[in-house]
C-alpha atoms as a PDB file:
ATOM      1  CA  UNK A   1      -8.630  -1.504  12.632  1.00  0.00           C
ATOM      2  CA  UNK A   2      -5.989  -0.035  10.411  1.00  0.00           C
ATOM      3  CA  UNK A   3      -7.591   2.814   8.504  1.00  0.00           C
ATOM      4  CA  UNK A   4      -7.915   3.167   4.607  1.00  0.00           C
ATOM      5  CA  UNK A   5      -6.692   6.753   4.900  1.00  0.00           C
ATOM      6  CA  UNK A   6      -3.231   5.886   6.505  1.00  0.00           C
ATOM      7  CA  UNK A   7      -3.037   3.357   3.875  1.00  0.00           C
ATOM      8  CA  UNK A   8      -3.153   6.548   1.270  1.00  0.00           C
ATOM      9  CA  UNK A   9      -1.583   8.746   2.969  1.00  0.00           C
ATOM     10  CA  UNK A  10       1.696   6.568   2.228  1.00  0.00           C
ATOM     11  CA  UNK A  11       0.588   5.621  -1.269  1.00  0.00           C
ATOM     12  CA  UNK A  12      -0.195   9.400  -1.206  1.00  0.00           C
ATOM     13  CA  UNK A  13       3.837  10.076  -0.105  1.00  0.00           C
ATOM     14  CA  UNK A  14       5.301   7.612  -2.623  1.00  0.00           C
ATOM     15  CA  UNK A  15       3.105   7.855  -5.999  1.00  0.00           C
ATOM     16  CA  UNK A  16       3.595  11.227  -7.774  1.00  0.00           C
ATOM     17  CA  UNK A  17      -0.089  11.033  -7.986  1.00  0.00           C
ATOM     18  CA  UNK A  18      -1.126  12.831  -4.139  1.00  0.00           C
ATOM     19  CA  UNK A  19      -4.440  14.537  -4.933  1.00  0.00           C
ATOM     20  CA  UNK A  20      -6.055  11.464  -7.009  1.00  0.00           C
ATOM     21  CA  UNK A  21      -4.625   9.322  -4.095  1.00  0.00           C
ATOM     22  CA  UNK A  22      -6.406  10.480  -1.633  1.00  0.00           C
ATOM     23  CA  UNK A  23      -9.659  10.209  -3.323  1.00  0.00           C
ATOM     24  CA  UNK A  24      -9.195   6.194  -4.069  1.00  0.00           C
ATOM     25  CA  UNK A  25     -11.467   3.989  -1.982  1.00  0.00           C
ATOM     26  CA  UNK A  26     -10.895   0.469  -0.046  1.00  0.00           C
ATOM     27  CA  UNK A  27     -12.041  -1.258  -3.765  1.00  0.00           C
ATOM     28  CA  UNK A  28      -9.901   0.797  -5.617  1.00  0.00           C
ATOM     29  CA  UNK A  29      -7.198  -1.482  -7.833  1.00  0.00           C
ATOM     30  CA  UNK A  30      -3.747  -0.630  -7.423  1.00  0.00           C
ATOM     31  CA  UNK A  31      -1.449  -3.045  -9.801  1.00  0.00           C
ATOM     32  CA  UNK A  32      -2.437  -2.421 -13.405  1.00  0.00           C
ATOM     33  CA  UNK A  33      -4.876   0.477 -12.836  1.00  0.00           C
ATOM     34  CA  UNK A  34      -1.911   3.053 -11.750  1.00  0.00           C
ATOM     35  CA  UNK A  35       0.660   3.292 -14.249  1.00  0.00           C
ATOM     36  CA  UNK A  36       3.477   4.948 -11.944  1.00  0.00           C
ATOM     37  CA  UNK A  37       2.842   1.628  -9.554  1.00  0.00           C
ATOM     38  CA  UNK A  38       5.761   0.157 -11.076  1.00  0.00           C
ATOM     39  CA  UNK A  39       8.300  -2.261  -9.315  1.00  0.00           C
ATOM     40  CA  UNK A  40      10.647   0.691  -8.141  1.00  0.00           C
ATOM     41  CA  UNK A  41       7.299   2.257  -6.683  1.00  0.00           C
ATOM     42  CA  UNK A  42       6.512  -0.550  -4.841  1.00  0.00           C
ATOM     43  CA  UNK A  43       9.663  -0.932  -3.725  1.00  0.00           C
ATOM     44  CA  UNK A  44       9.697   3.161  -1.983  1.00  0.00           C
ATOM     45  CA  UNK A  45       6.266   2.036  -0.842  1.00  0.00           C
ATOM     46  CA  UNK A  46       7.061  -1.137   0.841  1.00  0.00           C
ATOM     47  CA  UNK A  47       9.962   0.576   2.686  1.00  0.00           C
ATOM     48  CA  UNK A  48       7.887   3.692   3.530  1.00  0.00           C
ATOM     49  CA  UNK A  49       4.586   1.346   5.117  1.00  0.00           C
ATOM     50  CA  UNK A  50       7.515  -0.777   7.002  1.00  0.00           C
ATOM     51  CA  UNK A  51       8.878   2.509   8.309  1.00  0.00           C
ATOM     52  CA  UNK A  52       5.176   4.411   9.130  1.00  0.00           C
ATOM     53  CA  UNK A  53       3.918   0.975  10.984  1.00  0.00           C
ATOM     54  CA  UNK A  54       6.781  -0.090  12.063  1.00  0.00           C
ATOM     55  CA  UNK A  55       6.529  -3.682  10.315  1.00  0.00           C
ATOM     56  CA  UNK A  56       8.257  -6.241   8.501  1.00  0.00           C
ATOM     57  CA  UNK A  57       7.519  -8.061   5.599  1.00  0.00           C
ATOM     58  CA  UNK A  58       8.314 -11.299   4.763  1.00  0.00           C
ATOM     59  CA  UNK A  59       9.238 -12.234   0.551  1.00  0.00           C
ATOM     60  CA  UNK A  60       6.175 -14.654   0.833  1.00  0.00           C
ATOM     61  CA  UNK A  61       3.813 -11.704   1.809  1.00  0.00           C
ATOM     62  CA  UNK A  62       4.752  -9.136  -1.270  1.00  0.00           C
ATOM     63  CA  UNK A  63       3.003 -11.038  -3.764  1.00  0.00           C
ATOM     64  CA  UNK A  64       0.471  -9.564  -6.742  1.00  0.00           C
ATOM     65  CA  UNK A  65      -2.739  -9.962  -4.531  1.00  0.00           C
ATOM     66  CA  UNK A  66      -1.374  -7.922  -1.418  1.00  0.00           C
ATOM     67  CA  UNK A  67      -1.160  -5.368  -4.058  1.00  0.00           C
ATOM     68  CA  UNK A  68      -4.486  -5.980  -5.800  1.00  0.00           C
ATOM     69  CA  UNK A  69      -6.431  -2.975  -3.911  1.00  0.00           C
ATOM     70  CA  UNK A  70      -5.760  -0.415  -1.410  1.00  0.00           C
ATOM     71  CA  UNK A  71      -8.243  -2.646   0.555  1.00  0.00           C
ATOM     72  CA  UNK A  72      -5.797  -5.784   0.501  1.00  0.00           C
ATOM     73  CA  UNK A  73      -3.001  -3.442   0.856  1.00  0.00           C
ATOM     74  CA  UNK A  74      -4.518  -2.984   4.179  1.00  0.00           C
ATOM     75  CA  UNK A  75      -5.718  -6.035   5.584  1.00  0.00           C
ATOM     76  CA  UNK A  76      -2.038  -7.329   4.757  1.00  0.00           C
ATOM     77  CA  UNK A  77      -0.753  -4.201   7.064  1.00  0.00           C
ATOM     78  CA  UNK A  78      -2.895  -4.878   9.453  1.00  0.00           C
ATOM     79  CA  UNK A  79      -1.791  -8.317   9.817  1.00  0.00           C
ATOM     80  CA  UNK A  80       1.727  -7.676  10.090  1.00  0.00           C
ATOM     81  CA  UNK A  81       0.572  -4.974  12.924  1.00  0.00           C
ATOM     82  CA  UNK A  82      -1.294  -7.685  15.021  1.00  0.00           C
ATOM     83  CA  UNK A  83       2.154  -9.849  15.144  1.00  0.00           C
END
């Protein structure tokens, strides 16, 4: 299974937050707990998880709840890796 840490070592990459990053946990929340986690973040971090997993999204995947935790940030990853 997809690790947490690879998850946060790209959130890590695109935040400008690298050393509290690394620290966060699979429960950790991501939208509305991490002010710089704004729409032109998740934008850089979309593209840079597509690029590091080689992946695509899909529009209908993107929504609030992929981005609830690092945790669902994950398990949507690791979907898109087993397709």
């Amino acid at each position: 299974m997809l690790a947490i840490k690879q998850v946060l070592e790209v959130l890590a990459e695109s935040l400008p937050l690298p050393e509290v990053t690394y620290e966060m946990g699979e429960q950790a929340p991501l939208l509305g707990a991490i002010p710089e986690l704004d729409s032109m973040a998740i934008t850089s971090i979309i593209s840079a998880l597509e690029e590091r997993f080689e992946i695509a999204f899909d529009d209908e995947d993107l929504d609030a709840e992929a981005f609830q935790t690092v945790g669902t940030l994950r398990d949507l990853i690791a979907s898109k890796m087993q397709h």
